[in-house]
Protein backbone atom coordinates (compact mmCIF):
# COMPACT_ATOMS: atom_id res chain seq x y z
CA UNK A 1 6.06 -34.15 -5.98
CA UNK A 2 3.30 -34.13 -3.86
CA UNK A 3 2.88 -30.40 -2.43
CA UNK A 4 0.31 -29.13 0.04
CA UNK A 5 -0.10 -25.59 -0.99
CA UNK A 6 -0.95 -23.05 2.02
CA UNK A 7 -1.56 -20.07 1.24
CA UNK A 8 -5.04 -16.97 1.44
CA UNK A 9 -7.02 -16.76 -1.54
CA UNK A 10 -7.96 -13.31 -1.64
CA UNK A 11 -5.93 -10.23 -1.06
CA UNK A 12 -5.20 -9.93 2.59
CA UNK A 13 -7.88 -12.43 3.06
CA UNK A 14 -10.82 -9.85 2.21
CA UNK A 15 -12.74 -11.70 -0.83
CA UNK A 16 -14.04 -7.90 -2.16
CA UNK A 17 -9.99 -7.08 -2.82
CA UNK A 18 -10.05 -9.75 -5.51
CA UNK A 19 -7.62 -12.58 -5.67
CA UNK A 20 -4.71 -13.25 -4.11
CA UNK A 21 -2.81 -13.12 -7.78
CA UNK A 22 0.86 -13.43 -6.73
CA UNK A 23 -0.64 -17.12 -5.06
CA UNK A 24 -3.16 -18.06 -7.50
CA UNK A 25 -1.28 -17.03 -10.80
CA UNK A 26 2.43 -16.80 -9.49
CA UNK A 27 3.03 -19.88 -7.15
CA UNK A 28 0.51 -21.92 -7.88
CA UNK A 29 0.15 -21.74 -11.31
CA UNK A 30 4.14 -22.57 -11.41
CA UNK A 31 3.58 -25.69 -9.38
CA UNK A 32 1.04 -26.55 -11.31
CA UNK A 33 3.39 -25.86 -14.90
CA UNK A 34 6.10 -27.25 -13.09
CA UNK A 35 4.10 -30.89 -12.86
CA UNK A 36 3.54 -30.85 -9.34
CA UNK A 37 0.54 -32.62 -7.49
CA UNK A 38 -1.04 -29.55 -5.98
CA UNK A 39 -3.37 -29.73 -3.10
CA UNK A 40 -4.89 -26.06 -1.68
CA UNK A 41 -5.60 -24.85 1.59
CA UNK A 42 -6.76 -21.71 2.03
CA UNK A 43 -6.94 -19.72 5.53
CA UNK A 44 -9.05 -16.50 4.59
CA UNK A 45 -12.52 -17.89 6.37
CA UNK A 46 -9.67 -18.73 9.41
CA UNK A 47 -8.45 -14.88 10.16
CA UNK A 48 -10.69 -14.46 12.92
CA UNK A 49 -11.31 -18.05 14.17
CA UNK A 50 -7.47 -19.18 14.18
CA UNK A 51 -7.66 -22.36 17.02
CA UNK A 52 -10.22 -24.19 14.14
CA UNK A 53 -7.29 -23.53 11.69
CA UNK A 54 -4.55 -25.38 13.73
CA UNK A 55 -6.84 -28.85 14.16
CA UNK A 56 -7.85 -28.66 10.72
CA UNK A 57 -4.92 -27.96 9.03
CA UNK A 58 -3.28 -30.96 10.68
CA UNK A 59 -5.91 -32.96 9.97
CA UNK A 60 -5.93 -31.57 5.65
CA UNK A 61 -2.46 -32.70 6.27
CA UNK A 62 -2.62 -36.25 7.86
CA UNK A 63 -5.27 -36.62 4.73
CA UNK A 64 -2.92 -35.50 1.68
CA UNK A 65 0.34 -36.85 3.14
CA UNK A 66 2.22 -34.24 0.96
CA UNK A 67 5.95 -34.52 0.16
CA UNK A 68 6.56 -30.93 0.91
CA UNK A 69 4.05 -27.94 2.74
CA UNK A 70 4.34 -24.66 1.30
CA UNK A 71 3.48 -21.60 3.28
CA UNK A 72 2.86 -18.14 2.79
CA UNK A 73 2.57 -16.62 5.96
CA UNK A 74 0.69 -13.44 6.04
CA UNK A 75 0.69 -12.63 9.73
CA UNK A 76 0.78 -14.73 13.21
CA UNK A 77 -2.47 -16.79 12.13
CA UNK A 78 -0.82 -20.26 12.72
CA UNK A 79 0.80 -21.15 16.11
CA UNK A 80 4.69 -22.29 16.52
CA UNK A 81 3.39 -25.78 17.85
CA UNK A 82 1.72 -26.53 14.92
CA UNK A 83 4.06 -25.52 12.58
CA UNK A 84 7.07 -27.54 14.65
CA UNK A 85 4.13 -30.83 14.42
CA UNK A 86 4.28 -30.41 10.45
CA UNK A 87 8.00 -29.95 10.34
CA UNK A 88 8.42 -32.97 12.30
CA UNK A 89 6.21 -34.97 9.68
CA UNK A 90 6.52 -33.40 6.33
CA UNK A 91 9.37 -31.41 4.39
CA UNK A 92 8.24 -27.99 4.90
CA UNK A 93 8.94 -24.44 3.49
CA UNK A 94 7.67 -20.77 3.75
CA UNK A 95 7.98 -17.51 1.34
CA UNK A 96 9.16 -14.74 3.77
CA UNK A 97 9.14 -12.01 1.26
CA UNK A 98 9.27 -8.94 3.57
CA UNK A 99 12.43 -9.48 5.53
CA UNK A 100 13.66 -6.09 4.64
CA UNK A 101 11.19 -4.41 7.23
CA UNK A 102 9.66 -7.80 8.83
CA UNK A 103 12.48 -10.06 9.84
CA UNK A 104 12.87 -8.72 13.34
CA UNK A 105 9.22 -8.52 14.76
CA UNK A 106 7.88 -11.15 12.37
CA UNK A 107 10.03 -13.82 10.34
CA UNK A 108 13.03 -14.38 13.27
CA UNK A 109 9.71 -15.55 15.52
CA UNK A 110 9.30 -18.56 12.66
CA UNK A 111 12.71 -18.94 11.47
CA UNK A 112 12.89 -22.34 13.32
CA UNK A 113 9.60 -23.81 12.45
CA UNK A 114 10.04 -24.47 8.76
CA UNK A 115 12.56 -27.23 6.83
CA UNK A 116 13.32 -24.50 4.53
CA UNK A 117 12.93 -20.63 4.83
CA UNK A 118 12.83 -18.86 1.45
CA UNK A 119 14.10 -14.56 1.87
CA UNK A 120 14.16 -12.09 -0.85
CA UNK A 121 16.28 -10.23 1.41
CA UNK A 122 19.88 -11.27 0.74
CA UNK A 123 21.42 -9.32 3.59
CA UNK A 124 18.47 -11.58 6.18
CA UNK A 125 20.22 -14.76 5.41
CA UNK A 126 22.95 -14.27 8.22
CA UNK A 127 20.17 -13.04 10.69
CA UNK A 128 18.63 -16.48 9.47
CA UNK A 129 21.76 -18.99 10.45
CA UNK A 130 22.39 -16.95 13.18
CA UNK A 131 19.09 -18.06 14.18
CA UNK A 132 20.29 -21.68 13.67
CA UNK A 133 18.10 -21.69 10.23
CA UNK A 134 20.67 -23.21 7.95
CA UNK A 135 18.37 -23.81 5.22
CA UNK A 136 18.01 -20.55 3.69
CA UNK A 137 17.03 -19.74 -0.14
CA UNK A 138 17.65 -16.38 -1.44
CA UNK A 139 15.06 -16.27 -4.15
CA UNK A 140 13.14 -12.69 -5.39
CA UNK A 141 9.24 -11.45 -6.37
CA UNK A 142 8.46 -12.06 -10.45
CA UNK A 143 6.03 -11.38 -13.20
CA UNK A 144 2.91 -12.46 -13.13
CA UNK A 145 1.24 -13.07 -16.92
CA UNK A 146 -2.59 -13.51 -17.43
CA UNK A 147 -3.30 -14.67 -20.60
CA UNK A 148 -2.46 -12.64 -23.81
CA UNK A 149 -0.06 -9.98 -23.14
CA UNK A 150 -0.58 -6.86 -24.47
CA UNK A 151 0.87 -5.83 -27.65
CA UNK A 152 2.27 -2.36 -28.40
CA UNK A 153 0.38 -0.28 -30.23
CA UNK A 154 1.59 3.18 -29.44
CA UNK A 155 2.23 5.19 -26.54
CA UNK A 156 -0.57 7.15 -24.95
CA UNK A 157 1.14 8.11 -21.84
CA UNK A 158 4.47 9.91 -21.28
CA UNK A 159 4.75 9.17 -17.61
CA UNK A 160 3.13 6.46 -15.66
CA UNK A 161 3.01 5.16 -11.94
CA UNK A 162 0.59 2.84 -10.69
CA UNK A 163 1.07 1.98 -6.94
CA UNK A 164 -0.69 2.30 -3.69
CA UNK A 165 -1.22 6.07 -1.90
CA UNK A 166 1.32 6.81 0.43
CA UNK A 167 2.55 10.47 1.17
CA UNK A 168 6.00 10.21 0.40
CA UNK A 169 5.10 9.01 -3.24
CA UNK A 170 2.52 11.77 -3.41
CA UNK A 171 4.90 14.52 -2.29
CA UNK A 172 7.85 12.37 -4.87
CA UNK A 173 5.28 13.21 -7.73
CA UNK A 174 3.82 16.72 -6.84
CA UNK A 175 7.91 17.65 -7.10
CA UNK A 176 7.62 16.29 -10.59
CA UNK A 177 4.75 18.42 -11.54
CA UNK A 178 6.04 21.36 -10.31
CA UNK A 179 9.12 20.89 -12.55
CA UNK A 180 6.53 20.72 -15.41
CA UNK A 181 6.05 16.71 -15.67
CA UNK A 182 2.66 15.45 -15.79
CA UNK A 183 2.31 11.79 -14.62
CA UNK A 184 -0.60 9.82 -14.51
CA UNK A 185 -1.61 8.03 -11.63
CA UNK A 186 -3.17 4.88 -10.66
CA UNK A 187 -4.02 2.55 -7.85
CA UNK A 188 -5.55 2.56 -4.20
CA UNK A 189 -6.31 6.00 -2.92
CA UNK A 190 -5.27 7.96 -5.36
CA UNK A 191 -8.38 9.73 -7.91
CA UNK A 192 -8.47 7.43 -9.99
CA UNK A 193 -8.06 4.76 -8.10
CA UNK A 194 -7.21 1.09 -8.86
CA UNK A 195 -6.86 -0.70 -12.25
CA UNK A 196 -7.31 -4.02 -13.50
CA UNK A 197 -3.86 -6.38 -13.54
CA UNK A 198 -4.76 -6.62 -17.51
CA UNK A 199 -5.31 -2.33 -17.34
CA UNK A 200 -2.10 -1.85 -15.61
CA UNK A 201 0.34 -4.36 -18.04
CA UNK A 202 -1.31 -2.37 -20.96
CA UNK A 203 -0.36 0.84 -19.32
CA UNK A 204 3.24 -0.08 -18.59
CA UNK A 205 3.88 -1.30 -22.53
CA UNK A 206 1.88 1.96 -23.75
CA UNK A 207 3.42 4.46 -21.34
CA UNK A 208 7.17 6.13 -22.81
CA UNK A 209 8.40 6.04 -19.27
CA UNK A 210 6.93 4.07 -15.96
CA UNK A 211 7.82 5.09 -12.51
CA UNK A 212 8.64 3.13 -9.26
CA UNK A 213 8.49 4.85 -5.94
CA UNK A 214 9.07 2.66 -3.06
CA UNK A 215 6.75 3.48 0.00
CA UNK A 216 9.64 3.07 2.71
CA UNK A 217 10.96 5.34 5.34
CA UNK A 218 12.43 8.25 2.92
CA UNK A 219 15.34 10.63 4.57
CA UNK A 220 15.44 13.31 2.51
CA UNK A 221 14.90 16.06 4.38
CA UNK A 222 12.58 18.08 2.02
CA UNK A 223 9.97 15.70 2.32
CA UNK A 224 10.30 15.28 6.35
CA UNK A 225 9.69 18.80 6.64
CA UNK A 226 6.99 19.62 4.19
CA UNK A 227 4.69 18.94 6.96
CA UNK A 228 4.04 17.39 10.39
CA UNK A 229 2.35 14.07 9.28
CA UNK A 230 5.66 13.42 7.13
CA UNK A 231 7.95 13.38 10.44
CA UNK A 232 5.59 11.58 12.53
CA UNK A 233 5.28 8.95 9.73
CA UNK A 234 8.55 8.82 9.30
CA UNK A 235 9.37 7.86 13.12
CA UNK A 236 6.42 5.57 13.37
CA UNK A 237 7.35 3.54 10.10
CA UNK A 238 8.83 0.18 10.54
CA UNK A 239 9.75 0.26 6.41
CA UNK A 240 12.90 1.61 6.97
CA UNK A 241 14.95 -0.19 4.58
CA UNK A 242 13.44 -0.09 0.92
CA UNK A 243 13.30 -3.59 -0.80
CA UNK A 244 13.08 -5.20 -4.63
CA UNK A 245 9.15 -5.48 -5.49
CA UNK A 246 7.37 -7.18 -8.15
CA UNK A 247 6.79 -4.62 -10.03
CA UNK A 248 10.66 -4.23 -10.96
CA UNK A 249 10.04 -7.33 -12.49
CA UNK A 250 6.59 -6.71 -14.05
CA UNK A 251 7.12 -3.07 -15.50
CA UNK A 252 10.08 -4.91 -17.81
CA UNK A 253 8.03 -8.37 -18.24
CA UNK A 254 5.22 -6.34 -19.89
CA UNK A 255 7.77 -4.22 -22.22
CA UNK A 256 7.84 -1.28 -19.96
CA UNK A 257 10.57 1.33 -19.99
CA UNK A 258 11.47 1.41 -15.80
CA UNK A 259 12.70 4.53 -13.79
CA UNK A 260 13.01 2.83 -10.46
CA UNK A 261 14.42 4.34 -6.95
CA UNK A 262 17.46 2.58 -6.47
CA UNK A 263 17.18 -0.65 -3.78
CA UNK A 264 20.33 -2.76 -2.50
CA UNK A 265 20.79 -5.43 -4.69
CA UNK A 266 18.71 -4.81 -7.86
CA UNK A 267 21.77 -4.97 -10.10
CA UNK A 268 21.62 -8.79 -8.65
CA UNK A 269 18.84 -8.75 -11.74
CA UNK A 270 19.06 -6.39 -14.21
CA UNK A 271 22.55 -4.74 -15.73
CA UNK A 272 21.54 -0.83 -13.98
CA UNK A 273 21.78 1.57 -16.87
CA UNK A 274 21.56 -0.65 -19.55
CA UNK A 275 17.91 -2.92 -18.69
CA UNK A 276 16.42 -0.10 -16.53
CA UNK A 277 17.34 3.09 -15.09
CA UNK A 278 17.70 3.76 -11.70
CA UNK A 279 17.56 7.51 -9.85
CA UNK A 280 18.71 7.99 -6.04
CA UNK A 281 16.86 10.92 -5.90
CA UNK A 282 13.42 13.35 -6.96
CA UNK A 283 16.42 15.84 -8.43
CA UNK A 284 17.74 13.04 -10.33
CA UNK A 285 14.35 11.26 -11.22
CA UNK A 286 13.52 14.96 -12.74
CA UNK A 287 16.58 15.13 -15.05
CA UNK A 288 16.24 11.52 -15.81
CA UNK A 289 12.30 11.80 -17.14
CA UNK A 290 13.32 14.89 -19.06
CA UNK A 291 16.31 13.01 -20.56
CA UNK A 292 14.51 9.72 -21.67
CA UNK A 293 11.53 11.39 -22.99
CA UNK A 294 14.18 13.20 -25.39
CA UNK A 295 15.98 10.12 -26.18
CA UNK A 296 13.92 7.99 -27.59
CA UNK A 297 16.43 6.01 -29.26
CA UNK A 298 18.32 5.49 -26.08
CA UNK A 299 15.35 4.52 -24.15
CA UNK A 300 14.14 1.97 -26.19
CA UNK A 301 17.23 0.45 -26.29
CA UNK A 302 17.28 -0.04 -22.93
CA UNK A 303 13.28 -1.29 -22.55
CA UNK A 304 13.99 -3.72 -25.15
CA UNK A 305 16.15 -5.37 -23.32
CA UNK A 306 15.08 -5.20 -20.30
CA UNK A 307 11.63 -6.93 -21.75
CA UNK A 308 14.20 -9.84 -22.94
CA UNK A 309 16.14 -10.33 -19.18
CA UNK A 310 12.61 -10.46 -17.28
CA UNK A 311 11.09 -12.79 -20.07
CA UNK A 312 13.66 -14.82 -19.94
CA UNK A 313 14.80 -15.12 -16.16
CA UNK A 314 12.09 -13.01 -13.98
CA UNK A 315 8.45 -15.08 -14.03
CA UNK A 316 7.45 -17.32 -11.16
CA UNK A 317 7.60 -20.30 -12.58
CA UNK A 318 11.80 -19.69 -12.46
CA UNK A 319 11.60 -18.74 -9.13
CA UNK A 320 9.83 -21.84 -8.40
CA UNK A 321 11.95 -24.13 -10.35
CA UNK A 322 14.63 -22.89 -8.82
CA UNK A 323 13.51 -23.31 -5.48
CA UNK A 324 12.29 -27.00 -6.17
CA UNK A 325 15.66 -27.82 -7.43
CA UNK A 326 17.51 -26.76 -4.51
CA UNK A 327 15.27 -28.74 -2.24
CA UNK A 328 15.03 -32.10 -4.32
C-alpha cells in the first residue's frame, strides 16, 4: 500500500528536543517493515505559518496519490476543511493517543474528518460513534527498539524512574525516601536531567525494580495538601483520568522489572501480578519496593515474563499490523 505518512519530525516540533522517536522509529519504521510504500510529510517548519501547510499539503497529496493518509495530530495545526478535502479523496486515518484527557476539547473537534480514527482509550470509542465516527480502532502505545538491545549484565540500581518533572511524582518519590528507599531519577527537570533512549533501556534491564508514576490529576489527599501549588494544580489540570503509556510497554520490552500505578485497562495487556506489578497507592508502592527487593526469586519470575508478553505482542510494528489489517 501506498501510504502518505503525516506526521512532526522532532519532538513537539522543536528540532533541539531530538527526534520525534515514537514517529520515526515506532510508526514509520513499522510501515516501512511492514512493506509499505512510505511517503513523509513533515509539519514542524509549519507550526507557526499553518495557511502554507493546508495548500501544500494538498498539493504533496494530489502528487503521491496515496492509498491511505496517516496522521498524527499534535494540536489544531491543520484546518477541518482540509482534512474533510483529503477524506473525500483518499482513505484516511489519525493516531489520537490522548483521549483519556483530550477527547473533549481536542479529538471530538476531528472525530468526523478522518476515514478511520485510531483511540488508545477504550472507554472514548462510544464518545466516538456517538459522534457518528463508526470507524473506530482501539489500538495502544508500544516499544520502541534502536538497534542492539542491551544485555544484562548486573544490576547497578535498586530503584529506578525515568520520567518528566511533575510535582505529584516528586512528592510520590520524596514519600519513598522518607520511608528509607533511595530511587534514582532521570529525565526533564529533574538534577540529572534527561537520558539517552539507549541510556534509559540500559537502565530499565540493569535496575532490580523500575517505577511508573503517571503525571495525572492525583486525589489523594496528602499530596493536595502538602502545599498550595498542589491544589491549584490539581483544579487547573485537564489530566484527570490517568492513561496506559509507552513506557508500560518499554520498561518490560527492555527486560525491566515494572511497579506501575494502576490505569483502567492495563490488565487488557499484561496478566497484573504475574507480568508486572501494579500499586494503587504511595503506601502500597512502599510495601511493594520493600517486598520485591527481598524476593528476588519472585521478582524475576515475574520480569521474565513480562520481557516475553511485550516481545512478543507489545512493539509497533504489531500495533501497526494490526491496524493495517483491520482497514484492508
Amino acid at each position: 500500500m501506498k501510504i502518505l505518512y503525516v506526521d512532526l519530525e522532532f519532538g513537539y516540533g522543536i528540532e533541539s528536543y531530538g527526534p520525534n522517536y515514537i514517529g520515526q522509529d515506532g510508526f514509520l519504521k513499522s510501515f516501512l517493515e511492514l512493506g509499505h510504500d512510505v511517503k513523509v510529510f513533515y509539519y514542524d517548519k509549519y507550526l507557526n505559518n499553518t495557511n502554507d501547510l493546508q495548500e501544500d499539503l494538498k498539493y504533496f497529496a494530489s502528487e503521491v496519490n496515496p492509498d491511505l493518509v496517516f496522521f498524527s495530530l499534535f494540536s489544531d495545526q491543520f484546518e477541518i476543511e482540509t482534512l474533510k478535502h483529503l477524506s473525500s479523496k483518499y482513505l484516511t486515518i489519525n493516531w489520537f493517543g490522548d483521549d483519556q484527557w483530550r477527547f473533549d476539547g481536542f479529538s471530538s473537534k476531528y472525530a468526523r474528518c478522518f476515514s478511520y480514527c485510531v483511540t488508545t482509550d477504550l472507554y472514548a470509542i462510544p464518545k466516538y460513534k456517538k459522534l457518528g465516527q463508526e470507524n473506530v480502532i482501539y489500538s495502544q502505545w508500544a516499544a520502541i527498539q534502536l538497534g542492539q538491545a542491551p544485555k544484562f549484565e548486573r544490576y547497578e540500581n535498586d530503584v529506578v524512574f525515568v520520567g518528566a518533572f511533575h510535582p505529584y511524582r516528586k512528592w510520590f518519590i520524596n514519600r519513598l525516601t522518607e520511608e528509607g528507599i533511595s530511587v534514582q531519577v532521570f529525565g526533564n527537570g529533574w538534577p540529572k536531567g534527561p537520558v539517552s533512549i539507549r541510556k534509559m533501556n540500559k537502565l530499565f534491564i540493569s535496575s532490580k525494580i523500575n517505577l511508573n508514576i503517571g503525571n495525572s490529576t492525583s486525589f489523594d489527599v496528602r499530596y493536595l495538601f502538602s502545599g498550595i501549588r498542589p491544589l491549584i494544580n490539581t483544579l487547573r489540570s485537564s489530566k484527570n483520568t490517568p492513561q496506559v503509556k509507552a513506557r508500560n510497554f518499554e520498561i518490560p520490552f527492555f527486560n525491566g522489572f515494572q511497579l506501575t500505578d494502576y490505569v483502567p485497562s492495563i490488565e487488557n495487556y499484561f496478566d497484573l501480578g504475574k507480568e508486572l506489578v501494579c500499586y494503587k497507592d504511595v503506601d502500597e508502592a512502599v510495601a511493594l519496593i520493600k517486598y520485591y527487593l527481598e524476593n528476588e526469586t519472585e521478582r524475576e519470575l515475574i520480569k521474565s515474563a513480562g520481557y516475553e508478553r511485550a516481545y512478543k505482542e507489545h512493539k509497533y510494528i504489531n500495533r501497526l499490523k494490526d491496524i493495517m489489517d483491520r482497514i484492508a
